[in-house]
Protein backbone atom coordinates (compact mmCIF):
# COMPACT_ATOMS: atom_id res chain seq x y z
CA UNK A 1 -6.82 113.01 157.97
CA UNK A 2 -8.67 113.22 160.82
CA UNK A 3 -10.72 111.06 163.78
CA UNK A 4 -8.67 108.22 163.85
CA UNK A 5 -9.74 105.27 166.46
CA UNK A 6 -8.87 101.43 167.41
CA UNK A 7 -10.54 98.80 166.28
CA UNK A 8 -11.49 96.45 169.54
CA UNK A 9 -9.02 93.77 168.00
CA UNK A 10 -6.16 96.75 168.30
CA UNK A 11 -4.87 95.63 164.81
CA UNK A 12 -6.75 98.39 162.54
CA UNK A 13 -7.60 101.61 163.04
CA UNK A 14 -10.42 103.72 161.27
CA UNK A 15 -10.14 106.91 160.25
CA UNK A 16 -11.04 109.82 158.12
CA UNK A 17 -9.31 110.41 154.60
CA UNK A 18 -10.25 113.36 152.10
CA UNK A 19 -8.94 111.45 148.49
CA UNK A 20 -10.76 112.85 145.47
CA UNK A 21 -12.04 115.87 147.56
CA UNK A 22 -14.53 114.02 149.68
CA UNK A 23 -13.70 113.28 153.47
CA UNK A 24 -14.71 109.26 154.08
CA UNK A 25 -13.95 106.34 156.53
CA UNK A 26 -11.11 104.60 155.84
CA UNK A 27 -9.62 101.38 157.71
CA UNK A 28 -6.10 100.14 157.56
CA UNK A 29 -3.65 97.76 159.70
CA UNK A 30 -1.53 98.95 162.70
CA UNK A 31 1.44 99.01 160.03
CA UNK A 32 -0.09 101.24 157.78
CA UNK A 33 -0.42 98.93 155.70
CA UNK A 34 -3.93 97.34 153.41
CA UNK A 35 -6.21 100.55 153.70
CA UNK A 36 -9.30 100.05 152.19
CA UNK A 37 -12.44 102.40 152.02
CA UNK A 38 -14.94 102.22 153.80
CA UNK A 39 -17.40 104.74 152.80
CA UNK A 40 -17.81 105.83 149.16
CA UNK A 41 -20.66 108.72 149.05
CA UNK A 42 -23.27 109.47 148.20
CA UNK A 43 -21.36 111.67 145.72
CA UNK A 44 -20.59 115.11 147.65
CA UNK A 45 -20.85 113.93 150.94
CA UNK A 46 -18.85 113.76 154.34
CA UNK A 47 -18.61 110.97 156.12
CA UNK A 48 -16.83 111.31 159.31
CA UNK A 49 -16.04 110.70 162.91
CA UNK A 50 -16.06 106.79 163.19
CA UNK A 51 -16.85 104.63 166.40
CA UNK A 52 -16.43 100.79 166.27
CA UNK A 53 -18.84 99.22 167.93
CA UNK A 54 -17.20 97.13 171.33
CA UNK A 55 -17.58 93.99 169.58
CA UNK A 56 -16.47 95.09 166.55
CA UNK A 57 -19.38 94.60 164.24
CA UNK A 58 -20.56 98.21 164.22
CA UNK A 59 -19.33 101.38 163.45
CA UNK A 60 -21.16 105.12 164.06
CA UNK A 61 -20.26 107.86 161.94
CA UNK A 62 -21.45 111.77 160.83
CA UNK A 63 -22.58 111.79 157.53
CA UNK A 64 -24.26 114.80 155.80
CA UNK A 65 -25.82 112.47 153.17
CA UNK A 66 -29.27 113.51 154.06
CA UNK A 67 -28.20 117.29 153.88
CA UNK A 68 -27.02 118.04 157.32
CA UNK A 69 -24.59 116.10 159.46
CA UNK A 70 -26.57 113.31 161.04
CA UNK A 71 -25.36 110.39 163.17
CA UNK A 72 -25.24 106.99 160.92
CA UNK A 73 -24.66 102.99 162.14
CA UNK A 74 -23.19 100.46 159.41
CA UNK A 75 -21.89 97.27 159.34
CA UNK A 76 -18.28 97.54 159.88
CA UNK A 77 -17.45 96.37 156.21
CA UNK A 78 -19.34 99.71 155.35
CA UNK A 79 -22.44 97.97 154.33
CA UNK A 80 -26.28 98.73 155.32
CA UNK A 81 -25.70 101.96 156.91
CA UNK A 82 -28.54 103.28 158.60
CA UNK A 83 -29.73 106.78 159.79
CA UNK A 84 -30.23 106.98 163.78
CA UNK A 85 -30.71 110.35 164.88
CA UNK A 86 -33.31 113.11 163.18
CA UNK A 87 -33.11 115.57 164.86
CA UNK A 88 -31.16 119.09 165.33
CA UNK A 89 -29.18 120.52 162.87
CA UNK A 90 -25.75 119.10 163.47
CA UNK A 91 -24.92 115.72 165.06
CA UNK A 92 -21.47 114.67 165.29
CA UNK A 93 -18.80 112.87 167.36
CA UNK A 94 -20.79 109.73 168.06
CA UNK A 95 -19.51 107.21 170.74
CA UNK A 96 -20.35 103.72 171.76
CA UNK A 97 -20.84 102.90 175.14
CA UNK A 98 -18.32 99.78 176.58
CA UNK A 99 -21.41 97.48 176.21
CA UNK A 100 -22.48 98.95 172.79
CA UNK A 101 -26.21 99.16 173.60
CA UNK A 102 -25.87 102.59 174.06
CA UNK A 103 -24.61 105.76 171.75
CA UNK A 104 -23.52 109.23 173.07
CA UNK A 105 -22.97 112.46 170.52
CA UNK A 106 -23.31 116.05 170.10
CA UNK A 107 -26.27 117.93 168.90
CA UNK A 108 -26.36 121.65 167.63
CA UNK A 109 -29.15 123.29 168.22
CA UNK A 110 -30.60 126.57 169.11
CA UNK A 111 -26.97 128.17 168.17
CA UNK A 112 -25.10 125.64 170.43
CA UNK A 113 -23.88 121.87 170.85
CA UNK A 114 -25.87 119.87 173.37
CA UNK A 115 -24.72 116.38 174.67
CA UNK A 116 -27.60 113.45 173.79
CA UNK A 117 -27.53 110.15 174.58
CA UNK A 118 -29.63 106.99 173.14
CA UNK A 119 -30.09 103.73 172.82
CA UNK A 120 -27.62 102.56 169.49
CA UNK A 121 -30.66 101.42 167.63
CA UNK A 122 -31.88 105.13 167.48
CA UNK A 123 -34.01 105.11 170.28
CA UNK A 124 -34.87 106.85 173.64
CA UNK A 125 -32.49 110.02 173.45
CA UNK A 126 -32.63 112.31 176.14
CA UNK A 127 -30.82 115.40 176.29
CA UNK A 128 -28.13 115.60 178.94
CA UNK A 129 -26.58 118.78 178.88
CA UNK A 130 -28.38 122.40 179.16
CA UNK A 131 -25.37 124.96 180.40
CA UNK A 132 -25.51 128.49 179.83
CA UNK A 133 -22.22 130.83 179.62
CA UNK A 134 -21.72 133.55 181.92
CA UNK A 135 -23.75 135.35 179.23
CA UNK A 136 -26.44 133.72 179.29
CA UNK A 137 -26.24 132.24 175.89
CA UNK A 138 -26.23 128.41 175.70
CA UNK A 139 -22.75 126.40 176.18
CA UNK A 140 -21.11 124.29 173.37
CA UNK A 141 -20.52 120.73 175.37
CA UNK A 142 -18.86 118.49 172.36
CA UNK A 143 -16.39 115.25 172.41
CA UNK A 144 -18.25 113.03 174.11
CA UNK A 145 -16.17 109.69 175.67
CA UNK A 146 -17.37 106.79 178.16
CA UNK A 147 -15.95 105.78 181.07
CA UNK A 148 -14.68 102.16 180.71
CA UNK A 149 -17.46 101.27 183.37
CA UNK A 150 -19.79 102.69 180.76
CA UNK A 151 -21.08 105.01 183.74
CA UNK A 152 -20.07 108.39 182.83
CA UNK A 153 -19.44 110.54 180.09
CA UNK A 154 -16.38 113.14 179.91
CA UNK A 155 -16.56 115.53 177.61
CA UNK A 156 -15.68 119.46 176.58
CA UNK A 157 -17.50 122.31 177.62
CA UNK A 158 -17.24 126.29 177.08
CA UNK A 159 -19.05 127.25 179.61
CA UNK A 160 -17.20 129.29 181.62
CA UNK A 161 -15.95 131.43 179.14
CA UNK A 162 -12.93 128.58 177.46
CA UNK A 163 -13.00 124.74 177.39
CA UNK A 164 -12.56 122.69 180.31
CA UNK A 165 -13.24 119.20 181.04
CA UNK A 166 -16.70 117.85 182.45
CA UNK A 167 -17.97 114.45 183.79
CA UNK A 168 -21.79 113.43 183.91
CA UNK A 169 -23.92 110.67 184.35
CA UNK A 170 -25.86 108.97 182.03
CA UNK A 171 -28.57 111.09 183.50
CA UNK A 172 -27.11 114.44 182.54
CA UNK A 173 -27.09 114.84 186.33
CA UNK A 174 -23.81 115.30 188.75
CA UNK A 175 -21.77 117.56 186.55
């Protein structure tokens, strides 16, 4: 069981659940109690990592249901999910920003994870990290989280050599 999160009303929680040998979004009450599946395939796949939307309506997810991990919206009953992001070859740990009109995740590509944000409909993603290691070699930057003014991003970075904590803007600028 894995990336467990609040639902806005703070009486559910989502999370992950491998039953039957494939890792989907579940939902159940603060008590533990009524879980109910939200996910269910396609047959084979992961889907992971859930975000509820601030209002509740929405949740993001990592699903490799196109072949590679890809960031996904649905309706929070689990219906009409919908692919948002195309490109790299890994996207995972997608976040809602506090007004929800805006979506922040990691990217792997080139041998490394990348910060992107975008607009939660898919559109206008910019990259906003670009560190290099002490070697040279590009920096993982993963768990992405807004501020609760929606104006930065915190997130973890290997950069100089382990992980430590970094803040940006929604620019990628000010580390």
């Amino acid at each position: 069981n894995s990336g467990a999160t609040f639902h806005p009303n703070g009486s559910e929680i989502l999370f992950t659940l491998s039953s039957g040998g494939n890792p989907d979004i579940y939902r159940m009450n603060t008590e533990g109690k009524n879980l109910k599946r939200i996910t269910d395939g396609p047959k084979g796949s992961m889907n992971v990592e859930p975000s509820v939307s601030p209002d509740g309506k929405k949740i993001a997810f990592s699903s490799d249901r196109s072949g590679q991990p890809m960031v996904y919206i649905m309706n929070y009953d689990g219906s009409d999910p919908k692919r948002v992001t195309f490109a790299g070859d890994y996207n995972s740990t997608p976040r809602f920003s506090p007004d929800g009109t805006k979506l922040v995740f990691a990217g792997y590509d080139k041998g490394h994870f990348d910060l992107f944000l975008m607009n939660s409909d898919g559109t206008n993603m910019i990259r906003l990290t670009s560190a290099k290691k002490p070697s040279g070699k590009g920096a993982n930057n993963e768990e992405p989280s807004f501020s609760p003014d929606g104006q930065h991003i915190l997130f973890a970075s290997d950069r100089s050599g382990k992980k430590q904590l970094y803040l940006t803007d929604l620019q990628g600028e000010n580390e």
